[in-house]
N, C-alpha and C. Protein backbone atom coordinates (compact mmCIF):
# COMPACT_ATOMS: atom_id res chain seq x y z
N UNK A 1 -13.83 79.50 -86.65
CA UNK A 1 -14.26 79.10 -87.99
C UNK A 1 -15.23 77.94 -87.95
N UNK A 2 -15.00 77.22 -86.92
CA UNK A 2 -15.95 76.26 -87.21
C UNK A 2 -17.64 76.50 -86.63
N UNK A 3 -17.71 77.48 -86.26
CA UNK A 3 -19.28 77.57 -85.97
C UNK A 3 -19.93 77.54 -87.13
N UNK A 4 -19.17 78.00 -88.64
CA UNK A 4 -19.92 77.71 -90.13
C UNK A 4 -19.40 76.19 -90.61
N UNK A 5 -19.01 75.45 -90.14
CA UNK A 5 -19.08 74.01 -90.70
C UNK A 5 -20.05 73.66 -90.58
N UNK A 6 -20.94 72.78 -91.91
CA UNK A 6 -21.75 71.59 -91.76
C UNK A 6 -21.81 71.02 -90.22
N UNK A 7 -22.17 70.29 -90.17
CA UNK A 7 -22.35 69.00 -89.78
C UNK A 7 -23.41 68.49 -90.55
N UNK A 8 -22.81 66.93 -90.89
CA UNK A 8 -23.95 66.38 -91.73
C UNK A 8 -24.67 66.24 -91.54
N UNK A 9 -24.94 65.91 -91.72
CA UNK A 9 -26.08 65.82 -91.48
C UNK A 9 -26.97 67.01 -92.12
N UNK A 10 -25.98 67.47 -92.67
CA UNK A 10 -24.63 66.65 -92.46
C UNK A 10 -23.55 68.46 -92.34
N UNK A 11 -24.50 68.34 -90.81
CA UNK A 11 -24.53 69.54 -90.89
C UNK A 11 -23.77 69.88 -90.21
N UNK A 12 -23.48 70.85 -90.86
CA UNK A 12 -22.40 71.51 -91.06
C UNK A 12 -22.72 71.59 -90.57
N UNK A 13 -21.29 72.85 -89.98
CA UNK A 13 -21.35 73.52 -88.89
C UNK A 13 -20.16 74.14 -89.01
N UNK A 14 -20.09 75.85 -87.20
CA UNK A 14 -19.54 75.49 -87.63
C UNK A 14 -18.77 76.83 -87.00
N UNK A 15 -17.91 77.27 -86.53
CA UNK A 15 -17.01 78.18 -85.72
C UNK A 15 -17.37 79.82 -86.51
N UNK A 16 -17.41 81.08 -85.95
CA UNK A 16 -17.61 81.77 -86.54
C UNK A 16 -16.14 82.36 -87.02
N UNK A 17 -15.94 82.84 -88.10
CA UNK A 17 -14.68 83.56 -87.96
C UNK A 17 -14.92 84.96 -87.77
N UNK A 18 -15.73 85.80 -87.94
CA UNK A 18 -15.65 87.13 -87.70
C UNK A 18 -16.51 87.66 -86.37
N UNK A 19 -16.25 88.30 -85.71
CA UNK A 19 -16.54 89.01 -84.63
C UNK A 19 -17.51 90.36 -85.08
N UNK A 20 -18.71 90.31 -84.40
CA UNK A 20 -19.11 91.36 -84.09
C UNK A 20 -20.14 91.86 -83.13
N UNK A 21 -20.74 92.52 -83.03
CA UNK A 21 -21.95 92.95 -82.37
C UNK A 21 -23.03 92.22 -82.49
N UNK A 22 -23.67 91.56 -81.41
CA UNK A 22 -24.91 91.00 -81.30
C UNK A 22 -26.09 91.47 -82.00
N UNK A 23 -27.04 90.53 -82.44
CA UNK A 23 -28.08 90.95 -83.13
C UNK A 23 -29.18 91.57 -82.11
N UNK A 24 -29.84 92.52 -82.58
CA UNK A 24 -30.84 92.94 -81.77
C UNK A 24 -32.04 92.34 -82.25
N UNK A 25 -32.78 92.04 -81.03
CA UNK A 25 -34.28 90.79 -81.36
C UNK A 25 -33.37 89.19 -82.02
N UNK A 26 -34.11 88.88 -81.05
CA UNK A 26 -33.79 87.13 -81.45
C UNK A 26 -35.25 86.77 -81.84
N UNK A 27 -35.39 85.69 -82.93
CA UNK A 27 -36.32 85.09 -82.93
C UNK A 27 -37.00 83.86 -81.79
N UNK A 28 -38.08 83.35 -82.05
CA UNK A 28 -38.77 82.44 -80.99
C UNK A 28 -38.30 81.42 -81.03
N UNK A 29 -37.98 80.63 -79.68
CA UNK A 29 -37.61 79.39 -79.79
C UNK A 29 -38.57 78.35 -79.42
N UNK A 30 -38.54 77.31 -79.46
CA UNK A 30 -39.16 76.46 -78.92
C UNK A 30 -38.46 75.70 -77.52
N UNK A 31 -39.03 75.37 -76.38
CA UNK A 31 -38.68 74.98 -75.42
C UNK A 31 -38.25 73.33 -75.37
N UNK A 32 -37.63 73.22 -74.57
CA UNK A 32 -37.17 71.24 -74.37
C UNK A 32 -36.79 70.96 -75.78
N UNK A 33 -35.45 71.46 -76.19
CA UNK A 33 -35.09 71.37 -77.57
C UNK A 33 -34.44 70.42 -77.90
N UNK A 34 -34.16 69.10 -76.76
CA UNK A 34 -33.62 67.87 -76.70
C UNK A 34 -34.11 66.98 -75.61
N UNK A 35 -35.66 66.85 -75.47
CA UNK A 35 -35.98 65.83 -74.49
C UNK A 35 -35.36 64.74 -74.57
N UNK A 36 -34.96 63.98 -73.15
CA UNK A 36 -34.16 62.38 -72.99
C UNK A 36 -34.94 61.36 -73.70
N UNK A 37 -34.43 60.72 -75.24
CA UNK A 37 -34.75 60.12 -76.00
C UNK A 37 -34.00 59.18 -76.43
N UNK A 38 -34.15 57.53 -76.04
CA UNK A 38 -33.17 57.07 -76.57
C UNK A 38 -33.43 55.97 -77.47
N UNK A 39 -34.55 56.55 -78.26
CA UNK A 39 -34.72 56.04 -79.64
C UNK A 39 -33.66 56.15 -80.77
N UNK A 40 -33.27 55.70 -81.52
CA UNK A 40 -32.50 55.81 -82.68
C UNK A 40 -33.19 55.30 -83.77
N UNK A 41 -33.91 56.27 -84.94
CA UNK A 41 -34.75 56.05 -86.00
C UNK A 41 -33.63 55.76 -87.44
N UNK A 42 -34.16 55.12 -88.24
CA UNK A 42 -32.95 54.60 -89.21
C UNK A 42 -33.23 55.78 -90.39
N UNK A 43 -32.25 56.94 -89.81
CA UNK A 43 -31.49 58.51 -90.81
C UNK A 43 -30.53 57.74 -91.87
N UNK A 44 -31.21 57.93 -92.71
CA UNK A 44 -30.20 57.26 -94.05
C UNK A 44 -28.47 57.51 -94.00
N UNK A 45 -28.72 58.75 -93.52
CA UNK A 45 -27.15 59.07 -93.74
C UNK A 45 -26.55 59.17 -92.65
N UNK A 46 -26.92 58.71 -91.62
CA UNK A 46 -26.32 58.77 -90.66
C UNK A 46 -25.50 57.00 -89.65
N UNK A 47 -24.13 56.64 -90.85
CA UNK A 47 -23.42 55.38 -90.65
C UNK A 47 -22.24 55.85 -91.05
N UNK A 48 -21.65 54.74 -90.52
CA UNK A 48 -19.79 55.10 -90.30
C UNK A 48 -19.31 54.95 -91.82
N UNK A 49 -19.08 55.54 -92.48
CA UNK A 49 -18.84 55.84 -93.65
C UNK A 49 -19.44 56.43 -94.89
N UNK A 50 -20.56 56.87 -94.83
CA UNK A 50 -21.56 58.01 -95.05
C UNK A 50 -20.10 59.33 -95.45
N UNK A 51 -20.16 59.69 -96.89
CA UNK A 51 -19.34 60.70 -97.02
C UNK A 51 -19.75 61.24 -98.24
N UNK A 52 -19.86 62.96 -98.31
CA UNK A 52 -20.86 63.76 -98.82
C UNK A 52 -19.68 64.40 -99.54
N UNK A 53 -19.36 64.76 -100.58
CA UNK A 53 -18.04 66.12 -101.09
C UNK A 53 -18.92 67.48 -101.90
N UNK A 54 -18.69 68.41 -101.18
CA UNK A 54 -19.06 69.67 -101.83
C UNK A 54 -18.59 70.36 -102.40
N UNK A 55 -18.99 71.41 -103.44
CA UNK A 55 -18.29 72.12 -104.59
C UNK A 55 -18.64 73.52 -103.90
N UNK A 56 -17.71 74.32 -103.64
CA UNK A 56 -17.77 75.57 -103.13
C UNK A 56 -18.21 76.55 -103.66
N UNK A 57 -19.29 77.26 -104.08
CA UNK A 57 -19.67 78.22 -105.01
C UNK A 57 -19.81 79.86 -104.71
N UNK A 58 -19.26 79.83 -103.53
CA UNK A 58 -19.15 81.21 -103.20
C UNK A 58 -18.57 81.46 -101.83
N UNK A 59 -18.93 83.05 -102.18
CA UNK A 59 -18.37 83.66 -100.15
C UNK A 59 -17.08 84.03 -100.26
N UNK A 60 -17.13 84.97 -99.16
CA UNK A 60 -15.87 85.67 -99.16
C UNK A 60 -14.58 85.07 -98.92
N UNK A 61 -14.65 83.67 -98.82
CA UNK A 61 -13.29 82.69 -98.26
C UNK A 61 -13.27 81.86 -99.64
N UNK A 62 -13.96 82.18 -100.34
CA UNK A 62 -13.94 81.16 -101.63
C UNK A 62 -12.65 80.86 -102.38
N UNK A 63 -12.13 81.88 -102.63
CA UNK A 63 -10.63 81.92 -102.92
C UNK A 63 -9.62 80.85 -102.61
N UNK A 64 -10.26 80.65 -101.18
CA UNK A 64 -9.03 79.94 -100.27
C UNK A 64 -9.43 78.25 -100.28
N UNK A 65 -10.83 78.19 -100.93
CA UNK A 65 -11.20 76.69 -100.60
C UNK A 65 -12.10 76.53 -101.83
N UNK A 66 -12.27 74.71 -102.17
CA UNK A 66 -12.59 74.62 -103.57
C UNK A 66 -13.72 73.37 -102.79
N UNK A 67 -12.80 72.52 -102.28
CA UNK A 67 -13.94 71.53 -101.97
C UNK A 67 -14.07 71.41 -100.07
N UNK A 68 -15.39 71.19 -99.86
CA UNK A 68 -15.59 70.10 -98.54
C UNK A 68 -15.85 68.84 -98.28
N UNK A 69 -14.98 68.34 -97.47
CA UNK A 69 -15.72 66.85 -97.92
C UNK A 69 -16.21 66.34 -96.05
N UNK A 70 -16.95 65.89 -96.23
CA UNK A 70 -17.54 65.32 -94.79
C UNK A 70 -17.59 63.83 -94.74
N UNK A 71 -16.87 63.21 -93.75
CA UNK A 71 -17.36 62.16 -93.46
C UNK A 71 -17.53 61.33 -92.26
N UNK A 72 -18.62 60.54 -91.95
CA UNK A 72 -18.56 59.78 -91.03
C UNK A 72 -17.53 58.90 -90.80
N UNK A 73 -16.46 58.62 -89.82
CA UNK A 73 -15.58 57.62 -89.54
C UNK A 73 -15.06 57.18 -88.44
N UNK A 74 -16.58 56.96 -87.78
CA UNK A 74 -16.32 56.23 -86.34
C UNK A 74 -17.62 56.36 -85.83
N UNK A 75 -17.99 55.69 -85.20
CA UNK A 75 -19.30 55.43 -84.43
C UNK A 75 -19.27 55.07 -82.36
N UNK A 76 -19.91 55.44 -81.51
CA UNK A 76 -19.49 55.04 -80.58
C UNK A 76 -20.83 55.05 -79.59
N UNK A 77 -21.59 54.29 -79.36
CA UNK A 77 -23.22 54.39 -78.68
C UNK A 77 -23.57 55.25 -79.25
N UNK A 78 -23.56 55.58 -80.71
CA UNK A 78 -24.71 56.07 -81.35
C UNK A 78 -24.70 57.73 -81.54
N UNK A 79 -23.23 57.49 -81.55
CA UNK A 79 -22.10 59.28 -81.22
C UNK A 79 -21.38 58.86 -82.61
N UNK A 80 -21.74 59.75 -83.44
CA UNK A 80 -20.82 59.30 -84.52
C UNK A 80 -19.66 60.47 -84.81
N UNK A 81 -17.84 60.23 -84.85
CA UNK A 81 -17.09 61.15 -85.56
C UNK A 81 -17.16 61.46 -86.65
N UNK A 82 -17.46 62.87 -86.80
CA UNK A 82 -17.51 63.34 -88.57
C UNK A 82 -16.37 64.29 -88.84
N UNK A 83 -15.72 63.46 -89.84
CA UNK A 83 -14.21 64.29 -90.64
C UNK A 83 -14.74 65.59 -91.47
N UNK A 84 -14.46 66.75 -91.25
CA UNK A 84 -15.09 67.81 -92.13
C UNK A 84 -13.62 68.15 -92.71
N UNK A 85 -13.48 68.24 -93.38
CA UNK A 85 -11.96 68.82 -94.45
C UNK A 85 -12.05 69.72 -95.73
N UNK A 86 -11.14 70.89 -95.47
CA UNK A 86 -11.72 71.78 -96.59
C UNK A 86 -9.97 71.40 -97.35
N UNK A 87 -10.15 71.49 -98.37
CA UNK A 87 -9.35 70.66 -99.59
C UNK A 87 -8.22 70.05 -98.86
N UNK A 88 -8.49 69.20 -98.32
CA UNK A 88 -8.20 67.81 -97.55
C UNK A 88 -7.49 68.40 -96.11
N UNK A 89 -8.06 69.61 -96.08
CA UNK A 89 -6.63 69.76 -94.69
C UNK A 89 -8.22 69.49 -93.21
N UNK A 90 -8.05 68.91 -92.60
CA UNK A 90 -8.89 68.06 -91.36
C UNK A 90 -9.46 69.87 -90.61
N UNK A 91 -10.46 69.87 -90.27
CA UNK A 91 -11.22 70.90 -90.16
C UNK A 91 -11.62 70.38 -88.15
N UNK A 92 -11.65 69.69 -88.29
CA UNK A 92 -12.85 68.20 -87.03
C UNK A 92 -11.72 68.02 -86.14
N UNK A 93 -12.00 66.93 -85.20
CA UNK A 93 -13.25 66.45 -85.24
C UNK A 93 -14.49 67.24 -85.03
N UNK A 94 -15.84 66.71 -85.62
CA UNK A 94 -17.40 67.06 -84.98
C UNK A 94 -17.71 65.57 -83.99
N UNK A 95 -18.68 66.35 -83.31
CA UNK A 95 -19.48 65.06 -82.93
C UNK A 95 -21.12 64.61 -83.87
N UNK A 96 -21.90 64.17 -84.46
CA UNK A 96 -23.08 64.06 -83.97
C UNK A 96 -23.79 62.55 -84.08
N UNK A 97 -25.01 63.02 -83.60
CA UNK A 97 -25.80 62.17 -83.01
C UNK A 97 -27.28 62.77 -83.39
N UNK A 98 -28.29 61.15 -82.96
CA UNK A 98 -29.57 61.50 -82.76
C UNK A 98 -30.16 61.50 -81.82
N UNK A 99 -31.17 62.57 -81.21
CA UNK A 99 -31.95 62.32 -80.09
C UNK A 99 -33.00 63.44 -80.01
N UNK A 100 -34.37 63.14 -79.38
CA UNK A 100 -35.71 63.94 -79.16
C UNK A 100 -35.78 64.65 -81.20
N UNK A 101 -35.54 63.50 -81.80
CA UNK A 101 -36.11 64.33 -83.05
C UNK A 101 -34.72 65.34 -83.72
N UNK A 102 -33.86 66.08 -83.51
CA UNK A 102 -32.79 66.54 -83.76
C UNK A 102 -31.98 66.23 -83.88
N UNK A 103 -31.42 66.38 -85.37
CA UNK A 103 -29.80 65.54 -85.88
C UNK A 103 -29.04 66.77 -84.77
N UNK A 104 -28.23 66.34 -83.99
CA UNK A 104 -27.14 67.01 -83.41
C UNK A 104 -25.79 67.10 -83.21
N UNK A 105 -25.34 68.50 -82.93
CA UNK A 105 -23.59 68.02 -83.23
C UNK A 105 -23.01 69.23 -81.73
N UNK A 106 -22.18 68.67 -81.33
CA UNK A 106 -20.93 69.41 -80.93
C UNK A 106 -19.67 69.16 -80.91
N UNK A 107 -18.95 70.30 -80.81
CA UNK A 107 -17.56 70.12 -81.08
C UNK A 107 -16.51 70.16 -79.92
N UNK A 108 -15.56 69.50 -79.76
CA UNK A 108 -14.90 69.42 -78.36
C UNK A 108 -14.33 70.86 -77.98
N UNK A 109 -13.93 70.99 -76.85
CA UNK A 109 -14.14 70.38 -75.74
C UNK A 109 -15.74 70.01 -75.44
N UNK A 110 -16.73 70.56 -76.24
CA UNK A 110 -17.78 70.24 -75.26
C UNK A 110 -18.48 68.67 -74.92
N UNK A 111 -19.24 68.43 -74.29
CA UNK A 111 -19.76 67.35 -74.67
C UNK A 111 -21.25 66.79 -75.04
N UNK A 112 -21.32 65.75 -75.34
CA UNK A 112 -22.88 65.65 -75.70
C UNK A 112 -24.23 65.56 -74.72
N UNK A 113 -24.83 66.85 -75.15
CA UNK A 113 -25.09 68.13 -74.30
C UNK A 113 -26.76 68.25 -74.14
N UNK A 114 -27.90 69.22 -73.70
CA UNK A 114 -29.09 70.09 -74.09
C UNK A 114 -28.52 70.81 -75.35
N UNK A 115 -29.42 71.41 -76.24
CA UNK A 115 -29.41 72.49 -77.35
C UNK A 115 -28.22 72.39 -78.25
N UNK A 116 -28.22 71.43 -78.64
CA UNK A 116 -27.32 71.23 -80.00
C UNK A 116 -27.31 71.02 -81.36
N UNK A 117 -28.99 70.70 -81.57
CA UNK A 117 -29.66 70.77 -82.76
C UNK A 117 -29.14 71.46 -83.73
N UNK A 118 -29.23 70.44 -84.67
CA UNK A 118 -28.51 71.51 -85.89
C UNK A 118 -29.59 71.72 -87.34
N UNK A 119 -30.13 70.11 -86.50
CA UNK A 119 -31.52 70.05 -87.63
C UNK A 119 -32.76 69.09 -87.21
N UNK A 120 -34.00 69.53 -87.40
CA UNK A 120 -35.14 69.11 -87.09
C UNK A 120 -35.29 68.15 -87.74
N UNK A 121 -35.44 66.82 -87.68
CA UNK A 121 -35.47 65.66 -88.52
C UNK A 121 -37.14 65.30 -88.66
N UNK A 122 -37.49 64.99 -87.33
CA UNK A 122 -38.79 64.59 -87.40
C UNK A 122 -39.69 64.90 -86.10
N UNK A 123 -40.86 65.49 -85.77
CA UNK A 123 -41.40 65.90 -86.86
C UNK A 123 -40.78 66.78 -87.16
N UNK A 124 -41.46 67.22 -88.29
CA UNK A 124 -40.72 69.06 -89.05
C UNK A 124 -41.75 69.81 -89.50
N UNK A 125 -42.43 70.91 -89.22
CA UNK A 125 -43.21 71.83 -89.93
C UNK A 125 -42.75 73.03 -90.14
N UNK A 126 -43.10 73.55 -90.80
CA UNK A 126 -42.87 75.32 -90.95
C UNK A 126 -42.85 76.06 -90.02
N UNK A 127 -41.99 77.01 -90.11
CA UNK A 127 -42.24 77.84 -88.87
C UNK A 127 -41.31 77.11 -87.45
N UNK A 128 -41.05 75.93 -87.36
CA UNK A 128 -40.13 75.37 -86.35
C UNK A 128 -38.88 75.95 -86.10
N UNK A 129 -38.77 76.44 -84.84
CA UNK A 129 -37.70 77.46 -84.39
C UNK A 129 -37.23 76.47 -83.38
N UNK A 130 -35.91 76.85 -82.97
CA UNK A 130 -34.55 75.59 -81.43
C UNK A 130 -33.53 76.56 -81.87
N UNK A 131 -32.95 76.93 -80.28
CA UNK A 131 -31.56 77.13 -80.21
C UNK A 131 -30.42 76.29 -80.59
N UNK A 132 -29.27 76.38 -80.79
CA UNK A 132 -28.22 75.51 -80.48
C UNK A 132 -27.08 76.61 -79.54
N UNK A 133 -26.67 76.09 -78.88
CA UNK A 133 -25.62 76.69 -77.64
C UNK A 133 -24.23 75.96 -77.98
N UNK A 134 -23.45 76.08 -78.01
CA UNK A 134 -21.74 75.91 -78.30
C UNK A 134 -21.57 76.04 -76.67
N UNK A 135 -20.27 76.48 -76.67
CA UNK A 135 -19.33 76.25 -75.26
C UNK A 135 -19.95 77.68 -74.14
N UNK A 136 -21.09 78.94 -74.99
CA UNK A 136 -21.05 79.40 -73.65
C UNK A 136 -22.89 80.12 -74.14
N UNK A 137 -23.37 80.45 -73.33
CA UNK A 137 -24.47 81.16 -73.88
C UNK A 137 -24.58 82.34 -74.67
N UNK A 138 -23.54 82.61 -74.82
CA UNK A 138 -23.05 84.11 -75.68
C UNK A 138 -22.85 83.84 -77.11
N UNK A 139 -22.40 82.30 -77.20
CA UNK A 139 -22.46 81.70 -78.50
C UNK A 139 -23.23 80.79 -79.08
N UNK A 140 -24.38 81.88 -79.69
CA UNK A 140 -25.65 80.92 -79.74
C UNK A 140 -26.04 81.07 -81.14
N UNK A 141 -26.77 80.33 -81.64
CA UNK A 141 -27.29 80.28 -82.86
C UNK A 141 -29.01 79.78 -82.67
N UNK A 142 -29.66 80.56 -83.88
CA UNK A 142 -30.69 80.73 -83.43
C UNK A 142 -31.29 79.58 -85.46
N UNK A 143 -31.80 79.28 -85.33
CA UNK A 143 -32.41 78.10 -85.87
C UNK A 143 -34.24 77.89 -86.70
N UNK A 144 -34.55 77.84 -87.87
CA UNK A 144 -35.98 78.04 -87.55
C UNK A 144 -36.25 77.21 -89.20
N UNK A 145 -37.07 76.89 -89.22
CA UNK A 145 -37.39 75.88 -90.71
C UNK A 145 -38.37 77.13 -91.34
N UNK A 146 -37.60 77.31 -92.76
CA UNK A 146 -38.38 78.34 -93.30
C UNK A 146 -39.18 77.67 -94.90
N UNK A 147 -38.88 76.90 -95.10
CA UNK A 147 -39.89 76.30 -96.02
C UNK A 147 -39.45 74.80 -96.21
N UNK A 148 -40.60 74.40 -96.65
CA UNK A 148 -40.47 73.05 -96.61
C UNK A 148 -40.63 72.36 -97.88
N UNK A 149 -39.94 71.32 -98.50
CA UNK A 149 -39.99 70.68 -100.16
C UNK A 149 -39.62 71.72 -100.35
N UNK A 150 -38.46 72.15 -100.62
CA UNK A 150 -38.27 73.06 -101.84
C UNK A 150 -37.17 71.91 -102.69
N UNK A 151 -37.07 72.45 -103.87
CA UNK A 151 -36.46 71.10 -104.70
C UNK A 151 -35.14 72.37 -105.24
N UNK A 152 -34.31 71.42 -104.93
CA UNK A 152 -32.94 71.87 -104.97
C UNK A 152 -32.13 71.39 -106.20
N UNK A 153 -31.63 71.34 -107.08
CA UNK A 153 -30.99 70.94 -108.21
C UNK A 153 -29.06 71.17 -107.91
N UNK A 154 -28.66 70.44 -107.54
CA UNK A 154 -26.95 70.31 -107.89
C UNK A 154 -25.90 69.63 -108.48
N UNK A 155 -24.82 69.32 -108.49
CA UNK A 155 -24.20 68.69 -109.49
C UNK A 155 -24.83 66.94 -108.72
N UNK A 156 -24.58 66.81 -107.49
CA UNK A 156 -25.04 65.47 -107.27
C UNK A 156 -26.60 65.14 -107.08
N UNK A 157 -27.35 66.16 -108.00
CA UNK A 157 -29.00 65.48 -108.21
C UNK A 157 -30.10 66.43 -108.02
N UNK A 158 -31.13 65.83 -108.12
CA UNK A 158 -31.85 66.96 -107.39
C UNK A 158 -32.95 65.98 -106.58
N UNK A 159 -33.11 67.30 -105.58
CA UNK A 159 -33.34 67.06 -104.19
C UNK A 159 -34.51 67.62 -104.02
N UNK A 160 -35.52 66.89 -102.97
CA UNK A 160 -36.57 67.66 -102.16
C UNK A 160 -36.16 68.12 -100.55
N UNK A 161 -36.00 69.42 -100.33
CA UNK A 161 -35.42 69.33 -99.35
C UNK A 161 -35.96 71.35 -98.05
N UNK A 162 -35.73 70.67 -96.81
CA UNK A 162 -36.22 71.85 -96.52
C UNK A 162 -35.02 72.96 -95.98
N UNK A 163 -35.74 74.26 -96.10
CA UNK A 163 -34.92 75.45 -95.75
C UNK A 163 -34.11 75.77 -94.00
N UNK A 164 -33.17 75.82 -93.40
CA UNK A 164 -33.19 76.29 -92.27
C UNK A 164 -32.65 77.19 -92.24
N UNK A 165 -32.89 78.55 -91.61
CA UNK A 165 -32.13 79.49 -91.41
C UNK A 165 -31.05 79.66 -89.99
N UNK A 166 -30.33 80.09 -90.31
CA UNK A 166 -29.49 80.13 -89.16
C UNK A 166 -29.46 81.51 -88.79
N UNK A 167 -29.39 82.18 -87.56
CA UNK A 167 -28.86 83.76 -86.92
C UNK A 167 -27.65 83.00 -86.01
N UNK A 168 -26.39 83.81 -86.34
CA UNK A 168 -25.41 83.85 -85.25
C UNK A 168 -25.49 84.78 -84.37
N UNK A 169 -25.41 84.89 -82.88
CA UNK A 169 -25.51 85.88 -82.40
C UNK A 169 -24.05 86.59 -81.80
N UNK A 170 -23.37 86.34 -82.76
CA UNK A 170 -22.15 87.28 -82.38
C UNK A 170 -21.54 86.91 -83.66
N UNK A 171 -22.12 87.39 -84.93
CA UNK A 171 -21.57 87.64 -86.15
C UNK A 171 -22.70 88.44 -87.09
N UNK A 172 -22.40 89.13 -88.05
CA UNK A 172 -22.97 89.96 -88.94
C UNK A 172 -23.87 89.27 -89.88
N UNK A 173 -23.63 88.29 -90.00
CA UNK A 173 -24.13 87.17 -91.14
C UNK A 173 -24.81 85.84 -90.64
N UNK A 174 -25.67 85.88 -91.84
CA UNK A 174 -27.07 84.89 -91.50
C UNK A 174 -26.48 83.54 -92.55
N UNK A 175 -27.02 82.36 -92.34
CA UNK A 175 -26.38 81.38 -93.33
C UNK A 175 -27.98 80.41 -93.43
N UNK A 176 -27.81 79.85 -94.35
CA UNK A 176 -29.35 79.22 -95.14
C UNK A 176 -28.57 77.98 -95.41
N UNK A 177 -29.06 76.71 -94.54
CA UNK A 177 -28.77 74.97 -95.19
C UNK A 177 -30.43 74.70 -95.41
N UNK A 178 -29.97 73.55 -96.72
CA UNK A 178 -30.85 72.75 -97.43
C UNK A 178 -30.75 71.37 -97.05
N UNK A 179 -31.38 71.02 -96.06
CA UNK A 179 -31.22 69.52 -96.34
C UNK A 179 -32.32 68.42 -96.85
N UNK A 180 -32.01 67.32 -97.09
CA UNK A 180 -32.54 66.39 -97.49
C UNK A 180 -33.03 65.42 -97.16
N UNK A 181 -34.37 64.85 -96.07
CA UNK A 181 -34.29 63.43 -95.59
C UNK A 181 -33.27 62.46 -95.62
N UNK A 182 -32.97 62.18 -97.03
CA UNK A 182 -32.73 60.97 -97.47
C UNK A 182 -31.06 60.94 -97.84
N UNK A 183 -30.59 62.21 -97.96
CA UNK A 183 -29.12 62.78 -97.90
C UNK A 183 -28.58 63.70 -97.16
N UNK A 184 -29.47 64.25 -96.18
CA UNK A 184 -28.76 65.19 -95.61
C UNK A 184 -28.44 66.42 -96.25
N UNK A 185 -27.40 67.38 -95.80
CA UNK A 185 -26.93 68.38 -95.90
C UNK A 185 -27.09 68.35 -97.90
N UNK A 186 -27.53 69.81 -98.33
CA UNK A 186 -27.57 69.42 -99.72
C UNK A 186 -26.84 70.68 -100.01
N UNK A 187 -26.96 71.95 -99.55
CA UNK A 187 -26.71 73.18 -99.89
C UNK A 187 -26.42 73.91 -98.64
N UNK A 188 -25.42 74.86 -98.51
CA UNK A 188 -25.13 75.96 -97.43
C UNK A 188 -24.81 77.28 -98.22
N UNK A 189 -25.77 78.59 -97.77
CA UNK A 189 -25.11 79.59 -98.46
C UNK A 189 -25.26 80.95 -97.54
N UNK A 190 -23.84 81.27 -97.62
CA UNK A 190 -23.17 82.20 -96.65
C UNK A 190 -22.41 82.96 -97.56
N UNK A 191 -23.00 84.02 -98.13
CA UNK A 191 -22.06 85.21 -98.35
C UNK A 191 -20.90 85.66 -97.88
N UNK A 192 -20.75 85.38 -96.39
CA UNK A 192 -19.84 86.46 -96.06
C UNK A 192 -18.74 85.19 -95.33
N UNK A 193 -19.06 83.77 -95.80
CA UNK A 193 -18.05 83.04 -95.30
C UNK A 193 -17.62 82.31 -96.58
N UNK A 194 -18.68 80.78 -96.51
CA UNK A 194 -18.68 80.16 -97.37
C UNK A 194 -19.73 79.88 -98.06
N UNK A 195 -20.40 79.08 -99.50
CA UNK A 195 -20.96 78.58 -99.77
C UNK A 195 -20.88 77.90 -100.60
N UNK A 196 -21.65 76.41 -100.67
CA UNK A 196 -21.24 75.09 -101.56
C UNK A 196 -22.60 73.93 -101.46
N UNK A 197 -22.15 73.27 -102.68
CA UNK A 197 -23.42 72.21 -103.09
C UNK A 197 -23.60 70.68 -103.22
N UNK A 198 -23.82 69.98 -102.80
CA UNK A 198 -23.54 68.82 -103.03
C UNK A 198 -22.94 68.54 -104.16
N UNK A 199 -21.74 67.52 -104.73
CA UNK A 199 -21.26 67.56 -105.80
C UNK A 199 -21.62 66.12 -105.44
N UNK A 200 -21.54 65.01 -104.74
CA UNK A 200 -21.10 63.69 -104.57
C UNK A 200 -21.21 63.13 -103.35
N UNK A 201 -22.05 62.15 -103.34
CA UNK A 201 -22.47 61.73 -102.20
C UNK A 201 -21.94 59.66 -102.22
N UNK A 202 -21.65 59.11 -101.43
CA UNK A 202 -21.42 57.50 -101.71
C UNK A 202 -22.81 57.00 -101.38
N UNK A 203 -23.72 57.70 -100.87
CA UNK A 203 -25.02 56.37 -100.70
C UNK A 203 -25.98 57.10 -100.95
């Protein structure tokens, strides 16, 4: 389940729950999808207490869950723990972090890794494609910025924010996050899992 969690960033992220047959044709990636960078640029939302709550508006698990709430609550060289909780029951830990331009996350056992990108921070243009890899190469997600400024309207505001698409490659279903420079994660929508909107953000 957690290959569809956020990570904040607030991005989600996030386990797959359903099993199936690999996609045929992957899209293009881009190469060196985490050059050794040990800049840290000041990501608004990315501090130890940074916490986002979402209103669930769809998907086939909707039934079972109303809110998400994410939050940063711990920091460690620049490795931050993020609490993901779907109506308060602890989902996490995530890891993420910044580095070579990509907000990144993984989840234990693994560790902080190559190809974990979850989102292109800076630069960002259209058309920008990166893998992210989980615990084996079989579990991959395929990544690509499909428009950019689009202005998003939800209960907590409205947003300029760009499109990423996600491909799982060992699930049936594609998932679309919105994020926001300046807030992060704004929108996730997944038919066939979950989907939800910013309701409430603290900064």
């Amino acid at each position: 389940m957690k290959q569809f969690k956020l990570i904040i960033v607030l991005a989600i992220l996030v386990t797959t729950v359903l099993s199936a047959c690999k996609k045929s044709g992957t899209p293009a990636t881009t190469s060196n999808n985490n050059p050794i960078d040990t800049s840290y640029p000041a990501v608004p939302y990315l501090f130890v207490g940074a916490k986002s709550t979402y209103a669930v508006t769809g998907g086939l698990f909707s039934s079972n869950v109303d809110t998400v709430v994410i939050e940063l609550i711990a920091e460690n060289n620049n490795i931050f723990t993020q609490s993901i909780k779907f109506d308060g029951v602890e989902q996490g830990p995530d890891y993420v972090y910044y580095q070579g331009g990509y907000i990144n996350s993984y989840i234990p056992p693994a560790t902080k890794g190559a190809q974990q990108g979850i989102y292109k921070y800076a630069p960002i243009h259209l058309n920008d494609s990166w893998i992210r890899v989980y615990n084996t190469p079989s579990d991959t997600t395929f990544y690509s910025i499909a428009a950019l400024n689009d202005t998003i309207t939800v209960q907590a505001g409205k947003f300029v924010s760009s499109k990423v698409e996600l491909q799982f490659s060992n699930a049936f279903n594609d998932q679309q996050n919105y994020y926001s420079p300046t807030a992060g994660l704004i929108r996730t929508v997944n038919p066939l899992y979950l989907s939800y909107d910013l309701a409430y953000k603290n900064f």
